[in-house]
PDB file of N, CA and C in Angstrom:
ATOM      1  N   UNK A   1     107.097 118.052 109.610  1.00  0.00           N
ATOM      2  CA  UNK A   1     105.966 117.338 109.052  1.00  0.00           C
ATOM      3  C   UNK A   1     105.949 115.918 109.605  1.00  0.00           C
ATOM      4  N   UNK A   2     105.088 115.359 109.863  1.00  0.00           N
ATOM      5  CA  UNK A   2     104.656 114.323 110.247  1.00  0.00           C
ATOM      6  C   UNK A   2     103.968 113.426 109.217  1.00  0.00           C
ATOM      7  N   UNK A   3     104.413 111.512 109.659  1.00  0.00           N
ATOM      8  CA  UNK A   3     103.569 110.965 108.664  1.00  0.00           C
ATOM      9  C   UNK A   3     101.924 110.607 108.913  1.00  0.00           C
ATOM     10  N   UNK A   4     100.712 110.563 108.135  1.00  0.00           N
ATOM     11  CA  UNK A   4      99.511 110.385 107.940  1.00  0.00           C
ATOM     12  C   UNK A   4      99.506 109.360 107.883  1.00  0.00           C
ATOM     13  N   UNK A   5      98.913 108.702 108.798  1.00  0.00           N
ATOM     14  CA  UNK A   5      98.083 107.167 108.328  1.00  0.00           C
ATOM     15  C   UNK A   5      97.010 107.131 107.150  1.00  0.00           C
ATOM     16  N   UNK A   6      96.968 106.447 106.680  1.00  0.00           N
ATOM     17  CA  UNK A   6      95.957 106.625 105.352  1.00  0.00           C
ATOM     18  C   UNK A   6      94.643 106.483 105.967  1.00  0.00           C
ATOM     19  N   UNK A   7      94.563 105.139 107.027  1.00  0.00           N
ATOM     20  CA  UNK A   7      92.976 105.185 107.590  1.00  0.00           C
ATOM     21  C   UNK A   7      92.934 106.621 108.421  1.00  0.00           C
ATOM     22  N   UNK A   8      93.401 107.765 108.625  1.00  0.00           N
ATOM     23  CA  UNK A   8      93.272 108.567 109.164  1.00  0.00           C
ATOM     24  C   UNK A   8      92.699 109.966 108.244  1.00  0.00           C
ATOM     25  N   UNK A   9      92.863 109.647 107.074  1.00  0.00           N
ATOM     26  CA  UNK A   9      92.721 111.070 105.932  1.00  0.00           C
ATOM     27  C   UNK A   9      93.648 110.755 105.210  1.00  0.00           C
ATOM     28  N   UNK A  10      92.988 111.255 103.576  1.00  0.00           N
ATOM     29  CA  UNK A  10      93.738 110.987 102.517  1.00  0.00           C
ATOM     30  C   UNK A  10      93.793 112.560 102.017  1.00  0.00           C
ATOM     31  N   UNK A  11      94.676 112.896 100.841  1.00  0.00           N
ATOM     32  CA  UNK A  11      95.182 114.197 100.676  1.00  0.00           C
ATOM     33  C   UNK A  11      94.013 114.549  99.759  1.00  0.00           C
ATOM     34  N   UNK A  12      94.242 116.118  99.363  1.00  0.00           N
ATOM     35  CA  UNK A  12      93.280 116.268  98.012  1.00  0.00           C
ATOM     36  C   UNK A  12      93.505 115.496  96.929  1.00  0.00           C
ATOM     37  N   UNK A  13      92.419 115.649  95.787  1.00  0.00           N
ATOM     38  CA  UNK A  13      92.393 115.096  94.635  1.00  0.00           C
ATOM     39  C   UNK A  13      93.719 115.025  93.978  1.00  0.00           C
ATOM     40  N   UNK A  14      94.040 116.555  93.705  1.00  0.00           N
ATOM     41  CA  UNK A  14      95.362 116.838  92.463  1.00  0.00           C
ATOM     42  C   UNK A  14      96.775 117.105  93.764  1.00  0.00           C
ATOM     43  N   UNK A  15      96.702 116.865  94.740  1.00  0.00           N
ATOM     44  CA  UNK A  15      98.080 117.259  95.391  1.00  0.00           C
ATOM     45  C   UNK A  15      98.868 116.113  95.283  1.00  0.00           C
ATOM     46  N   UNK A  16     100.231 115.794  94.980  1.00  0.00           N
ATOM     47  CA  UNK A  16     101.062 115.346  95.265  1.00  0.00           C
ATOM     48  C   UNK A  16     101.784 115.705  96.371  1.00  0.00           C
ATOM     49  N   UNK A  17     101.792 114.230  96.962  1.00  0.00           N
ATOM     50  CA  UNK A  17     102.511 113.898  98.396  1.00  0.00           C
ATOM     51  C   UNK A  17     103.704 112.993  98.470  1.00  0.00           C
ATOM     52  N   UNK A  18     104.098 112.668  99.425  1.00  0.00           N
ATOM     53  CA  UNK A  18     105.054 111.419  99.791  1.00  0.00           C
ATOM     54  C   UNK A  18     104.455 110.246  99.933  1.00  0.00           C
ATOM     55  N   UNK A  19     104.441 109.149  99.651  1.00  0.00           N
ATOM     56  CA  UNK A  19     103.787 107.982 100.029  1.00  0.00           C
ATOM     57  C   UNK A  19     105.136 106.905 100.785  1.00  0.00           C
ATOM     58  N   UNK A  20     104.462 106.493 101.752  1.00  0.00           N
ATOM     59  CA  UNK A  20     105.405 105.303 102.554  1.00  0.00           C
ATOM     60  C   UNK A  20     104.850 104.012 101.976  1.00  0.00           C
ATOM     61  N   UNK A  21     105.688 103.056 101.889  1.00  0.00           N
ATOM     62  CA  UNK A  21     105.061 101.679 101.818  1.00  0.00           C
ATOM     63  C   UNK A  21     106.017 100.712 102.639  1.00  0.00           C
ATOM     64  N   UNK A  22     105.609  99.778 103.568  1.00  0.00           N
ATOM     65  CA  UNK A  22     106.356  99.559 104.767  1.00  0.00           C
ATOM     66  C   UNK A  22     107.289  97.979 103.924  1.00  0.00           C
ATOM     67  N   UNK A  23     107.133  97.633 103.045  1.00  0.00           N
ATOM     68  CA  UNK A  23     107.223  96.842 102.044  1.00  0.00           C
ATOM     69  C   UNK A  23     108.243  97.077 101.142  1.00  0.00           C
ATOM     70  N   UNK A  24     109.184  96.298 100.810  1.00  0.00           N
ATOM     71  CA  UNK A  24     110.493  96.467 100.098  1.00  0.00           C
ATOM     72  C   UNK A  24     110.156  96.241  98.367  1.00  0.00           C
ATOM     73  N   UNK A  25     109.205  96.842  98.349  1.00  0.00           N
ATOM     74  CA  UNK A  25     108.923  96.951  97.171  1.00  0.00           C
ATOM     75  C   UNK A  25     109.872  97.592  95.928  1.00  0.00           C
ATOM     76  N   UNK A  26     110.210  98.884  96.647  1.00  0.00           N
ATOM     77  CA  UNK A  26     111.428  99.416  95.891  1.00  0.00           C
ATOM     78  C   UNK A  26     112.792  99.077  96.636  1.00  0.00           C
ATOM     79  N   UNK A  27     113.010  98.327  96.819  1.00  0.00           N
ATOM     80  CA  UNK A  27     114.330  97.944  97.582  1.00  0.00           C
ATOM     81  C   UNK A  27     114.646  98.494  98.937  1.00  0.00           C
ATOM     82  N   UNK A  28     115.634  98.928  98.960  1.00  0.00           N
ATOM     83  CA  UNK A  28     116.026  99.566 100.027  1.00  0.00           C
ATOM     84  C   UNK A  28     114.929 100.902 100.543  1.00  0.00           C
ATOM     85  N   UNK A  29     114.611 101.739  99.603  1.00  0.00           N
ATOM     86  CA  UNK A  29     113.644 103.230  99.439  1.00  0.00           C
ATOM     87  C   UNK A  29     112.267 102.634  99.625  1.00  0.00           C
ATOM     88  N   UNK A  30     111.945 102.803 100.902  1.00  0.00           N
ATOM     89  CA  UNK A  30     110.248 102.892 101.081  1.00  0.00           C
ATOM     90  C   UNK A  30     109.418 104.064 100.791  1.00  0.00           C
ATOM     91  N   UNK A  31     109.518 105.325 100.258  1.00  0.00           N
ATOM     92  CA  UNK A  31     109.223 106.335  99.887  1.00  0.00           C
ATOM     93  C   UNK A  31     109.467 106.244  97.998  1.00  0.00           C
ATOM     94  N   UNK A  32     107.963 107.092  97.765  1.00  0.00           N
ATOM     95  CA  UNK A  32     107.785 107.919  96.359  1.00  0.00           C
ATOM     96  C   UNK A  32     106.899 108.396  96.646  1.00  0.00           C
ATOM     97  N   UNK A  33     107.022 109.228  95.689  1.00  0.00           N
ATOM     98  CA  UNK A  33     105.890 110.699  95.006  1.00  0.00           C
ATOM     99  C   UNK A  33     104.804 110.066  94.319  1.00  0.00           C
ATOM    100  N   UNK A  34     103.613 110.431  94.849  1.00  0.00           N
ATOM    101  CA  UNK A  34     102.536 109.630  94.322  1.00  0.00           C
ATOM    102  C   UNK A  34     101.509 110.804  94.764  1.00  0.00           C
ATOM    103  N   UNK A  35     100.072 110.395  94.728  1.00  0.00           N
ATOM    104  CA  UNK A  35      98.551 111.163  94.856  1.00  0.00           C
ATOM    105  C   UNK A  35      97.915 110.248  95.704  1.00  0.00           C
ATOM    106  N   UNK A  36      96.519 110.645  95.286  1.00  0.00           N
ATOM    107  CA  UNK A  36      95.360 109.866  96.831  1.00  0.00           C
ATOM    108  C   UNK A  36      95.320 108.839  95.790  1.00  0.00           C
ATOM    109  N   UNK A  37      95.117 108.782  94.571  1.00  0.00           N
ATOM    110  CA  UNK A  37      94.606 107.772  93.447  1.00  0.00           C
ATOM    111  C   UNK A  37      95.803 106.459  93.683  1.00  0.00           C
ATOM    112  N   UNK A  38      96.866 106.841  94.140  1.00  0.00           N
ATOM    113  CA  UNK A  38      98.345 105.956  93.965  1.00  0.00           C
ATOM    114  C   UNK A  38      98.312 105.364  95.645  1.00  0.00           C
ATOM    115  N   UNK A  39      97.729 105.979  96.644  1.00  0.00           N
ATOM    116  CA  UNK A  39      97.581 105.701  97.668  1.00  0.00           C
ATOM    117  C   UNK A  39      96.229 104.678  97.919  1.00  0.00           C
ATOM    118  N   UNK A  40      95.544 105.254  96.977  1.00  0.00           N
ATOM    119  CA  UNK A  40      94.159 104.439  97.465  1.00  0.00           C
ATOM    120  C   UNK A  40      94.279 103.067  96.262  1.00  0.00           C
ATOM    121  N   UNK A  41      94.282 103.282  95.678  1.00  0.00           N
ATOM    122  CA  UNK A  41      94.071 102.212  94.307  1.00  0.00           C
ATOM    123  C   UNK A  41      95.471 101.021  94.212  1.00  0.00           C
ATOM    124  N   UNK A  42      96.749 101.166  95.157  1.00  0.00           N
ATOM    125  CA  UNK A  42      98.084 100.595  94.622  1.00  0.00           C
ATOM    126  C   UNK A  42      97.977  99.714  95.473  1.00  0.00           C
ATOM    127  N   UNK A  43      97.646  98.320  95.414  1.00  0.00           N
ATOM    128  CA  UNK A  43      97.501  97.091  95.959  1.00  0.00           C
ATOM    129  C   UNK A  43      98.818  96.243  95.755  1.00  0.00           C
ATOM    130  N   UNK A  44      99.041  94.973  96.719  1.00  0.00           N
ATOM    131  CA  UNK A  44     100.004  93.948  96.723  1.00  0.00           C
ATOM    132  C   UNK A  44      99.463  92.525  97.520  1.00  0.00           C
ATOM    133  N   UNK A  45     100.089  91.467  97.118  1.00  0.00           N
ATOM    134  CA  UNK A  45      99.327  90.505  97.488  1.00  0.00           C
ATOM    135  C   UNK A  45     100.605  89.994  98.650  1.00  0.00           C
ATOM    136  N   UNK A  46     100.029  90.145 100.247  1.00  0.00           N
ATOM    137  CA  UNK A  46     101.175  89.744 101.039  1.00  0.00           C
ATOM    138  C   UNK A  46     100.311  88.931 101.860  1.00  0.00           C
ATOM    139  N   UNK A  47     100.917  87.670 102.202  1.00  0.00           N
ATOM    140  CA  UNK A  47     100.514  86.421 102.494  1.00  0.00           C
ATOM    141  C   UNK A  47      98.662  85.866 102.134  1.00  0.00           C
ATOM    142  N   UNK A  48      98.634  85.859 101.269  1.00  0.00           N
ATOM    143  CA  UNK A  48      97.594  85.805 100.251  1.00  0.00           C
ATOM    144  C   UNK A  48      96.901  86.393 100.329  1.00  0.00           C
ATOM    145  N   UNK A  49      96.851  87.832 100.909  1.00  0.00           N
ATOM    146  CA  UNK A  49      96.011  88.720 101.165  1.00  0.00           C
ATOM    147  C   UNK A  49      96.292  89.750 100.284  1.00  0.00           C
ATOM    148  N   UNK A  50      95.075  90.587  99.823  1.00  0.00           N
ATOM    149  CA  UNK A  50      95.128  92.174  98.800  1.00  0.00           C
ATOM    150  C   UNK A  50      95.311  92.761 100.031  1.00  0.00           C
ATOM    151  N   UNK A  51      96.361  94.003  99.796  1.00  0.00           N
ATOM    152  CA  UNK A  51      96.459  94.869 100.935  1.00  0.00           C
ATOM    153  C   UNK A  51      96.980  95.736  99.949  1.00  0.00           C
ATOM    154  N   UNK A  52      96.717  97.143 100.337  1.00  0.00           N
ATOM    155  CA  UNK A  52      97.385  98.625  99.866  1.00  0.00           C
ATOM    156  C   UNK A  52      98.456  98.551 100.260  1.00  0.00           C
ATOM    157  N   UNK A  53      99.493  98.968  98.817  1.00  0.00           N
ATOM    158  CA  UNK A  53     101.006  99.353  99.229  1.00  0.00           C
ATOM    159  C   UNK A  53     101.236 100.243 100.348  1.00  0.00           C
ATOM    160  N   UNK A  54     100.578 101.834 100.129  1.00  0.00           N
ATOM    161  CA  UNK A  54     100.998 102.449 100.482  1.00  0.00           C
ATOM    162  C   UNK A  54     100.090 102.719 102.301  1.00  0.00           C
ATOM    163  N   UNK A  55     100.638 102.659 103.291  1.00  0.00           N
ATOM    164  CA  UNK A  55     100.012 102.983 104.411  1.00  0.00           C
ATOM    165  C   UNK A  55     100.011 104.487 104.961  1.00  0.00           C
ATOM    166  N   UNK A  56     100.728 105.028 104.691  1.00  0.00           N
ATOM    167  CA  UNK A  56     100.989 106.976 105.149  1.00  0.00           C
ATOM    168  C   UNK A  56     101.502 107.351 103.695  1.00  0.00           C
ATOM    169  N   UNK A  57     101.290 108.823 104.184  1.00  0.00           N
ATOM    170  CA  UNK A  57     101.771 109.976 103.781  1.00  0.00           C
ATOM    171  C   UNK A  57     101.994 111.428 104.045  1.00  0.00           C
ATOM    172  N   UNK A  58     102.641 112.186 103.587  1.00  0.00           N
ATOM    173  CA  UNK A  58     102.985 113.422 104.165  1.00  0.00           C
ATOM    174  C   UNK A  58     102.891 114.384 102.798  1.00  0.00           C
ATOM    175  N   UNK A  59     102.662 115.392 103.482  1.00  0.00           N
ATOM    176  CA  UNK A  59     102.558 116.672 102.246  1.00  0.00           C
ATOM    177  C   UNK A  59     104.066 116.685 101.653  1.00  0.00           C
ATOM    178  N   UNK A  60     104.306 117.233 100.651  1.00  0.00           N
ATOM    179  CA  UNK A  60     105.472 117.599 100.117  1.00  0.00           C
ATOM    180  C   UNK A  60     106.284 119.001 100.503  1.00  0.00           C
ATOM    181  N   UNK A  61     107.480 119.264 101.048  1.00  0.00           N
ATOM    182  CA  UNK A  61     107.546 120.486 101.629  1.00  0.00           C
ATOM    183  C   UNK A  61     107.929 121.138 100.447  1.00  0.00           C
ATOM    184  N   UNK A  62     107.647 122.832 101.017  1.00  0.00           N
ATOM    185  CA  UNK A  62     107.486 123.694  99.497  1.00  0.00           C
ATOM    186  C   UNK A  62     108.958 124.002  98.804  1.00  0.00           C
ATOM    187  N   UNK A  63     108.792 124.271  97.731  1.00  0.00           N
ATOM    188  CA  UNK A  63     109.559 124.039  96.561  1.00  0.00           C
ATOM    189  C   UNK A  63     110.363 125.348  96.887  1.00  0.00           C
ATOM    190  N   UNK A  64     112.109 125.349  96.561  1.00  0.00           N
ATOM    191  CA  UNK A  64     113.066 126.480  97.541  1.00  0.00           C
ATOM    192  C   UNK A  64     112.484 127.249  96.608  1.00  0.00           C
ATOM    193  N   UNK A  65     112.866 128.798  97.189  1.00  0.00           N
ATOM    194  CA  UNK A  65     112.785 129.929  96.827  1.00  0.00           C
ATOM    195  C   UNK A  65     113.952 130.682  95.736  1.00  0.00           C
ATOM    196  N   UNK A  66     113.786 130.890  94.959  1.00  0.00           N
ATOM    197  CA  UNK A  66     114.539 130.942  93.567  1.00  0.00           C
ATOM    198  C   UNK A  66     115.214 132.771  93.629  1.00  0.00           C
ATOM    199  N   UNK A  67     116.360 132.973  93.573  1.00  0.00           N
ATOM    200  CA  UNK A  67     116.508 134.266  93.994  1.00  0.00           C
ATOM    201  C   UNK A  67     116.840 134.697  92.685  1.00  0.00           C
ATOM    202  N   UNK A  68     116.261 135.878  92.232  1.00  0.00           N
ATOM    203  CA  UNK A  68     116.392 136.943  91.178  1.00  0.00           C
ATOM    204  C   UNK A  68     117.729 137.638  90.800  1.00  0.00           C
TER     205      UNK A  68
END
């Protein structure tokens, strides 16, 4: 999987994805689990400018297979 630029396409409505934010916002971890709403709407003020936290994202890979 590869990361998505956000100006490139944003995910569906209800999918949860990965979100990058190039920004040490969470410390060390530039990655969380977020939506298009958390991608599009999650702002920060860096050098007095509004800018979106998050710049990419990637689908979430599928959930392991659970054996019977």
């Amino acid at each position: 999987m590869k990361w998505i630029d956000a100006k490139d396409g944003l995910p569906n409505d209800s999918e949860s994805v990965l979100l990058f934010t190039p920004y040490p916002i969470f410390g060390d971890d530039h990655t969380c689990v977020g939506n298009k709403e958390g991608l599009t709407k999650c702002t920060c003020v860096i050098n007095k400018e509004q800018v979106p936290i998050f710049t990419h994202w990637m689908p979430l890979p599928p959930k392991p297979e659970q054996d019977s």
